[in-house]
Protein backbone atom coordinates (compact mmCIF):
# COMPACT_ATOMS: atom_id res chain seq x y z
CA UNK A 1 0.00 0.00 0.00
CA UNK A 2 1.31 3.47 -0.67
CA UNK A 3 0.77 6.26 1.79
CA UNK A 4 1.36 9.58 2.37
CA UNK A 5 2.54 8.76 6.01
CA UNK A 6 6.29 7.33 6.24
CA UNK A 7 6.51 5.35 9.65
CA UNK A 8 10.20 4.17 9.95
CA UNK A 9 10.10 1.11 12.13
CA UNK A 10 13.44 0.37 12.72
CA UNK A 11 13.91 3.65 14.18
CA UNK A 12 10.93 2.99 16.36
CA UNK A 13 12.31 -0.56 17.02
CA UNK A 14 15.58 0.79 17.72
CA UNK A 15 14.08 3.82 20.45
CA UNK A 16 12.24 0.78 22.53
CA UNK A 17 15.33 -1.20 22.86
CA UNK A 18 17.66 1.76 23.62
CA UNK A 19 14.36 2.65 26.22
CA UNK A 20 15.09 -1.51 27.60
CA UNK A 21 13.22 -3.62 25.52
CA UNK A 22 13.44 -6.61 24.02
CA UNK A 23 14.38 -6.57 20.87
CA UNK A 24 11.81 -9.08 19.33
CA UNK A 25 8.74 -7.32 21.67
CA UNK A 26 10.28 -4.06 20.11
CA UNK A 27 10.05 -5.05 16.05
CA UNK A 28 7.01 -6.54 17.02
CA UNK A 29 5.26 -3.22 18.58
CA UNK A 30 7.20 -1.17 15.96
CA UNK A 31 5.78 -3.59 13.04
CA UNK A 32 1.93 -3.58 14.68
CA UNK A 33 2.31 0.32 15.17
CA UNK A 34 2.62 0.75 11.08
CA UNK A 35 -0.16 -1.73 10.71
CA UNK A 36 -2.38 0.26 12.70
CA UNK A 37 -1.53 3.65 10.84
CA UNK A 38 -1.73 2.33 7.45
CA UNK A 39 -5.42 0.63 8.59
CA UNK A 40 -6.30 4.28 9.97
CA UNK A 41 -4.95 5.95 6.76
CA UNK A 42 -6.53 3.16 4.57
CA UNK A 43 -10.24 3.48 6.48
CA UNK A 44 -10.09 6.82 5.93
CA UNK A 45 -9.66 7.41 2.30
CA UNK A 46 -7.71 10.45 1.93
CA UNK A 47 -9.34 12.54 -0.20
CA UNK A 48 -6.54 14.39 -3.24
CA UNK A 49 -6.84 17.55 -4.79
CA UNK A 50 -8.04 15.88 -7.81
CA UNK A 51 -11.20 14.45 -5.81
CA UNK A 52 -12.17 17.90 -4.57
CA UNK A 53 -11.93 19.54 -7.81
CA UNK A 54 -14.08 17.30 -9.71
CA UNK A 55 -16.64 17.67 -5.84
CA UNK A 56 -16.31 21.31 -7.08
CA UNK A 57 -16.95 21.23 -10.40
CA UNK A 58 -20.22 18.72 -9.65
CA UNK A 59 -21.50 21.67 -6.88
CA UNK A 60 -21.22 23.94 -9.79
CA UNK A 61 -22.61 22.54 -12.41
CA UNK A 62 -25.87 22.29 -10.03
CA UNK A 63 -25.87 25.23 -8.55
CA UNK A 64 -25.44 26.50 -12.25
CA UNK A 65 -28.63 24.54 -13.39
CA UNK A 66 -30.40 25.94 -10.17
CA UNK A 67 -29.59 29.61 -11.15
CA UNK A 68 -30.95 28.75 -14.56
CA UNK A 69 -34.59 27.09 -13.24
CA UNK A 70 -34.77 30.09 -10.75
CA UNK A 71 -34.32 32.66 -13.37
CA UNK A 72 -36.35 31.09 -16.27
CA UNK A 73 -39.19 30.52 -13.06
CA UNK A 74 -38.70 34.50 -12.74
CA UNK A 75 -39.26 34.57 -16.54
CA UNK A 76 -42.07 33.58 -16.50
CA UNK A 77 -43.58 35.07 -13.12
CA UNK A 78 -42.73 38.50 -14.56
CA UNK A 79 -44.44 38.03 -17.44
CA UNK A 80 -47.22 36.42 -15.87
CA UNK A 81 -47.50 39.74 -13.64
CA UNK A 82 -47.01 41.58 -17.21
CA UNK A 83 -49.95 40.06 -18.11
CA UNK A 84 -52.65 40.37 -15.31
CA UNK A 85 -51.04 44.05 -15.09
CA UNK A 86 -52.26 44.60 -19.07
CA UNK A 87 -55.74 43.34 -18.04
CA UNK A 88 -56.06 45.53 -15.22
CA UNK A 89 -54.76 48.48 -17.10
CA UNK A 90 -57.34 47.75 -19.87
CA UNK A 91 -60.50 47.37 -16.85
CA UNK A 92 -59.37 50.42 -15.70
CA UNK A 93 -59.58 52.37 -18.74
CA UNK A 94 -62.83 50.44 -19.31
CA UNK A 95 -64.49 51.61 -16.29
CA UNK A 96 -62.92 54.93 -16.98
CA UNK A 97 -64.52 55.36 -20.44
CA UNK A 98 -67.63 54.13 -18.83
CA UNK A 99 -67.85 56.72 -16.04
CA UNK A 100 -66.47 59.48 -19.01
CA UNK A 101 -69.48 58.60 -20.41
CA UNK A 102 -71.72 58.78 -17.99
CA UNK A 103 -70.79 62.37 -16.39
CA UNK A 104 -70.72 63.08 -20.19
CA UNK A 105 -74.33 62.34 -20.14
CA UNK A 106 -74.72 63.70 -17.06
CA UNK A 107 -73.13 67.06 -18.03
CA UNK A 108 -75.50 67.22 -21.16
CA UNK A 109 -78.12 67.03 -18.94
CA UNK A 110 -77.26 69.36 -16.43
CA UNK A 111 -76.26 72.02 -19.47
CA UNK A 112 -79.76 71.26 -21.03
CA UNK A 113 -81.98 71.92 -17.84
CA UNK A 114 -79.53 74.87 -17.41
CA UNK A 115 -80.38 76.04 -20.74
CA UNK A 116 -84.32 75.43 -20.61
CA UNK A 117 -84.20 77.07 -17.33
CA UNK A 118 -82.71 80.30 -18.74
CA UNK A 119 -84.85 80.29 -21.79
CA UNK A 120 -87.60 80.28 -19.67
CA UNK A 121 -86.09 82.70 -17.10
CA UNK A 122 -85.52 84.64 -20.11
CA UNK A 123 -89.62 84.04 -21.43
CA UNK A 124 -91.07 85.04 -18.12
CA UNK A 125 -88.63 88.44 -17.75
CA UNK A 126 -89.52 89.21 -20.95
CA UNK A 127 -93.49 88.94 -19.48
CA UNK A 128 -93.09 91.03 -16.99
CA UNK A 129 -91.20 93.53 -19.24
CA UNK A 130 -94.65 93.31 -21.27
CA UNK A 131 -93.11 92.33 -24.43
């Protein structure tokens, strides 16, 4: 197995017997001690450069296709707003002609009554004037 750590056991081998150990105890532990390291460093699966560049590129490609739903969703939205705007724009102007029309009618009415009222105004001064 290749790994990144380098565990020299005959140095460690050599420490414990220098420390009173037996020498065969001391190649043993020293032996056992890389065993467990390269388990630990084997269970572990270091992860390289390489793997978190291509975890990288995989975030970004979706976050790249979640910008894209999120702005064609705006798309539409806005011109689903666009739309019930235009329809309220052209009820408004509806009901605006509507009520133009009515004081319109109103106004002709008011002028007319106006009018009769003055001709008769007019009628009855010109009574009393004897003419």
């Amino acid at each position: 197995m290749s790994s990144i750590l380098v565990f020299d056991t005959l140095e460690y081998s050599k420490a414990l017997q220098d420390a009173g150990m037996d020498r065969t105890l001391a190649e043993l532990i020293a032996r056992k001690q890389r065993e467990a390291f390269e388990e630990v460093l084997d269970a572990r699966k270091l992860v390289t450069k390489q793997d978190l560049q291509l975890e990288i590129e995989k975030v970004r490609a979706d976050l790249t296709q979640n910008i894209e739903k999120v702005r064609s969703d705006l798309k539409l939205d806005i011109e689903k707003l666009r739309g019930e705007f235009r329809t309220e724009i052209e009820k408004s102007r509806a009901e605006a002609t509507k009520m133009n029309h009515s004081m319109l009618k109103w106004m002709i009415g008011i002028w007319a009554s106006m009018g009769l009222g003055l001709l008769l105004a007019m009628a009855k001064g010109f009574h009393w004037l004897g003419m």
